[in-house]
N, C-alpha and C. Protein backbone atom coordinates (compact mmCIF):
# COMPACT_ATOMS: atom_id res chain seq x y z
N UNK A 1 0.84 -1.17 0.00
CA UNK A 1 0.00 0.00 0.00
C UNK A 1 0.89 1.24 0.00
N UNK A 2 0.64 2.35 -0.81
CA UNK A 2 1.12 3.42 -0.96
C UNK A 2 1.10 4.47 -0.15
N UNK A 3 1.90 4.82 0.93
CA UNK A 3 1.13 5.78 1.49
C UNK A 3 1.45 7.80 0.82
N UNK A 4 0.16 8.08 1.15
CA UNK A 4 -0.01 9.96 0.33
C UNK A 4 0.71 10.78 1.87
N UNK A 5 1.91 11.52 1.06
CA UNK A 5 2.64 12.14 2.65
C UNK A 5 2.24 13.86 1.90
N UNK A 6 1.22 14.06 2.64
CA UNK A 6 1.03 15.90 2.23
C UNK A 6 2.56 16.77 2.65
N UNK A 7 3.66 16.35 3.29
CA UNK A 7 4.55 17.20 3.53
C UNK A 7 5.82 16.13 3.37
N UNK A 8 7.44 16.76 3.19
CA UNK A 8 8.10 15.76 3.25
C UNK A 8 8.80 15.92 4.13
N UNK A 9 8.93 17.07 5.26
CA UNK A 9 10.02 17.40 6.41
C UNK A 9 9.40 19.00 6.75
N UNK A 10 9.53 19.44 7.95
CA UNK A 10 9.47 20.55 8.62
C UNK A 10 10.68 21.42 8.62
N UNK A 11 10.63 22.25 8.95
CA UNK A 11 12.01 23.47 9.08
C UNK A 11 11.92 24.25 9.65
N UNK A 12 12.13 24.50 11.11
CA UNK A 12 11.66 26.06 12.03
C UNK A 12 12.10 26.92 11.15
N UNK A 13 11.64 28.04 11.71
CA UNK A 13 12.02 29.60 10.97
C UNK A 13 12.58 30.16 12.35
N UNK A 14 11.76 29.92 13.32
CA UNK A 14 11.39 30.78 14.42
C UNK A 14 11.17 30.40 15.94
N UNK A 15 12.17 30.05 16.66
CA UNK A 15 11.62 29.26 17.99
C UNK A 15 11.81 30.21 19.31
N UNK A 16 11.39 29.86 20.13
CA UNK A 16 11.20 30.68 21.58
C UNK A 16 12.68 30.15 22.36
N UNK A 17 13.66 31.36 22.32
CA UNK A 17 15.17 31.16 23.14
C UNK A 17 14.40 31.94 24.65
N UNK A 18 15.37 31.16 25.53
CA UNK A 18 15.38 30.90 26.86
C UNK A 18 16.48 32.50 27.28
N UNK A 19 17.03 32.58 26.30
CA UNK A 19 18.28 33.07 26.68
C UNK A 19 17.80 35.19 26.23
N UNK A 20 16.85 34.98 25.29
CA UNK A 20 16.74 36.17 24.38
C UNK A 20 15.54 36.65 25.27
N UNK A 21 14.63 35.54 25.78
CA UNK A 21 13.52 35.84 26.06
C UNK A 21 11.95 36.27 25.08
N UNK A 22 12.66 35.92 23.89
CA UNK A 22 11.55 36.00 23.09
C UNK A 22 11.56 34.77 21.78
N UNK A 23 10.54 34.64 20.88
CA UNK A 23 10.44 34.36 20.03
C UNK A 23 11.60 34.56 18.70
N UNK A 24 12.99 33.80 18.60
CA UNK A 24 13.71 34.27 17.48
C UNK A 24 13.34 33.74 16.15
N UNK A 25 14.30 34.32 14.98
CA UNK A 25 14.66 33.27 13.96
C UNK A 25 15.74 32.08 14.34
N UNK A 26 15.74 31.04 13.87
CA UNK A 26 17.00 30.10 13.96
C UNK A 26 17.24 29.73 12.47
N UNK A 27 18.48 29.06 12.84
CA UNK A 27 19.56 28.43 11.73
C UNK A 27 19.30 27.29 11.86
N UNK A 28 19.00 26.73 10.91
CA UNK A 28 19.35 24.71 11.35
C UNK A 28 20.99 24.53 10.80
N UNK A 29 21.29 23.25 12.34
CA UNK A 29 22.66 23.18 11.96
C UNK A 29 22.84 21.50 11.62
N UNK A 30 23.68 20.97 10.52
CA UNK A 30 23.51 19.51 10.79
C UNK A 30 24.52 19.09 11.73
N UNK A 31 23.64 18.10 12.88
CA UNK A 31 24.59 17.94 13.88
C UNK A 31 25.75 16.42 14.02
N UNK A 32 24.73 15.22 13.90
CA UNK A 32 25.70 14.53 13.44
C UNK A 32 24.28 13.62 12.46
N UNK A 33 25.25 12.36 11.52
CA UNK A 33 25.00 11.56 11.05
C UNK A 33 24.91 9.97 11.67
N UNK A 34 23.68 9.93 12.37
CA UNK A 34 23.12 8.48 12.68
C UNK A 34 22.91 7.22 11.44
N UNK A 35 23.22 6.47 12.58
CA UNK A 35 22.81 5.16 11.58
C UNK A 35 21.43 5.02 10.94
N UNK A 36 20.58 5.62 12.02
CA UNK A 36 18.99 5.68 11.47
C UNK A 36 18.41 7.05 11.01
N UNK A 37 19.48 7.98 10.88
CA UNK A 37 18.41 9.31 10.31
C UNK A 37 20.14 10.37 10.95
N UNK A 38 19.78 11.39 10.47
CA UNK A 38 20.08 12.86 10.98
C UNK A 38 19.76 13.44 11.96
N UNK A 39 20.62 14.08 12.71
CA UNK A 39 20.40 14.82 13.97
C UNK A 39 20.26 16.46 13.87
N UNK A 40 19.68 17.13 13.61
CA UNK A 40 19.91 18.49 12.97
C UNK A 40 19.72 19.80 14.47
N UNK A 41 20.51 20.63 15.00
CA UNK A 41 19.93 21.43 15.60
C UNK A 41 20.02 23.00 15.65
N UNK A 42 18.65 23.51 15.61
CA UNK A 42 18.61 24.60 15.80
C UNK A 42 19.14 25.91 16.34
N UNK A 43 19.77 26.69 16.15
CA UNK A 43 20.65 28.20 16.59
C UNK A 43 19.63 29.18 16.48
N UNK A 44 19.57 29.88 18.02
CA UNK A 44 19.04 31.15 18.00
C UNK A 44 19.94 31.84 16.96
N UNK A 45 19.55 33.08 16.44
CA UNK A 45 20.54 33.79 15.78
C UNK A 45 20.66 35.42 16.65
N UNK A 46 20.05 35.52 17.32
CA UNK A 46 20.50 36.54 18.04
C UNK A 46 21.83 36.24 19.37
N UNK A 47 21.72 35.06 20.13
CA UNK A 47 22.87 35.13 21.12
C UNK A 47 23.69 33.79 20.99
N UNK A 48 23.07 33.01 19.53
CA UNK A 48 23.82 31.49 19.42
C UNK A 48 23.64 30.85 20.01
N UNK A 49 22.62 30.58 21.46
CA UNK A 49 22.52 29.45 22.02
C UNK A 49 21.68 28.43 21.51
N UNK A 50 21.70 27.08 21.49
CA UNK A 50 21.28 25.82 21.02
C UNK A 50 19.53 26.35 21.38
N UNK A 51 18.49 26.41 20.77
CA UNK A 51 17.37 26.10 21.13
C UNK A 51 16.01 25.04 21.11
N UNK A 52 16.77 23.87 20.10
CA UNK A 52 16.17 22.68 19.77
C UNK A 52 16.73 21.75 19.27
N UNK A 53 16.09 20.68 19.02
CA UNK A 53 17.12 20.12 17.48
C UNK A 53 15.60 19.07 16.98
N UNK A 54 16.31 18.30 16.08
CA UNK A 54 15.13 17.28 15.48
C UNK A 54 16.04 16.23 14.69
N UNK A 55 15.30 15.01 14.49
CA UNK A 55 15.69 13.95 14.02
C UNK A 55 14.77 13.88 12.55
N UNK A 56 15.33 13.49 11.31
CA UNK A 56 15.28 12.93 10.27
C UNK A 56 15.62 11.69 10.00
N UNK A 57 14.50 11.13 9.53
CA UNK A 57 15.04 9.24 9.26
C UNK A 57 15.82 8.90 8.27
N UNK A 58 17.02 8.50 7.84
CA UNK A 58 17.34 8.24 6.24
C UNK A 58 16.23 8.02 5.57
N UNK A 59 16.42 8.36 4.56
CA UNK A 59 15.26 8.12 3.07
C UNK A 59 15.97 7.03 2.43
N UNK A 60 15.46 6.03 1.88
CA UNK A 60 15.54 4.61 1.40
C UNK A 60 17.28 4.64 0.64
N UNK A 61 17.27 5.79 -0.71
CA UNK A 61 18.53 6.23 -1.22
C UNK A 61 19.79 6.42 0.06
N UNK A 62 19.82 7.38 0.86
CA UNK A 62 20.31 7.41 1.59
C UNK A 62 20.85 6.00 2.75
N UNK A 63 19.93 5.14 3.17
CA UNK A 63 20.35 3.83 3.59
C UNK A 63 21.01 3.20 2.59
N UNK A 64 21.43 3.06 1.29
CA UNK A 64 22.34 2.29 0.45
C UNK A 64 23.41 2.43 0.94
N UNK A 65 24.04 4.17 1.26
CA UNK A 65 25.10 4.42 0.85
C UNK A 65 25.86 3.70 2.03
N UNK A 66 24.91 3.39 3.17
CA UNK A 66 25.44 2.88 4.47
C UNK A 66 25.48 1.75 4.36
């Protein structure tokens, strides 16, 4: 069975730093390369502190190369 994916990945623009006290923009940074996916995390861009991160699963292509 096929499944219909309306989106193929998310991307903050904009997350709430601890440090700024408000709502920033962020950077996604790639953090490392897992056996099962990507580790990617987020940079305030006003004071650089870490404010999230997120996991990506390899995509089928991507598991070959491993």
């Amino acid at each position: 069975m096929r499944e219909n994916h309306q989106y193929k990945d998310f991307q903050a623009t904009r997350l709430y730093c601890n440090n700024c006290g408000s709502s920033m923009p962020v950077k996604e940074r790639l953090l490392l390369i897992l056996p099962d996916g990507y580790l990617y995390e987020y940079i305030c861009t006003g004071c650089g502190k870490a404010v999230g991160d997120k996991r990506v699963s390899l995509s089928r292509e991507d598991k070959i190369l491993f």
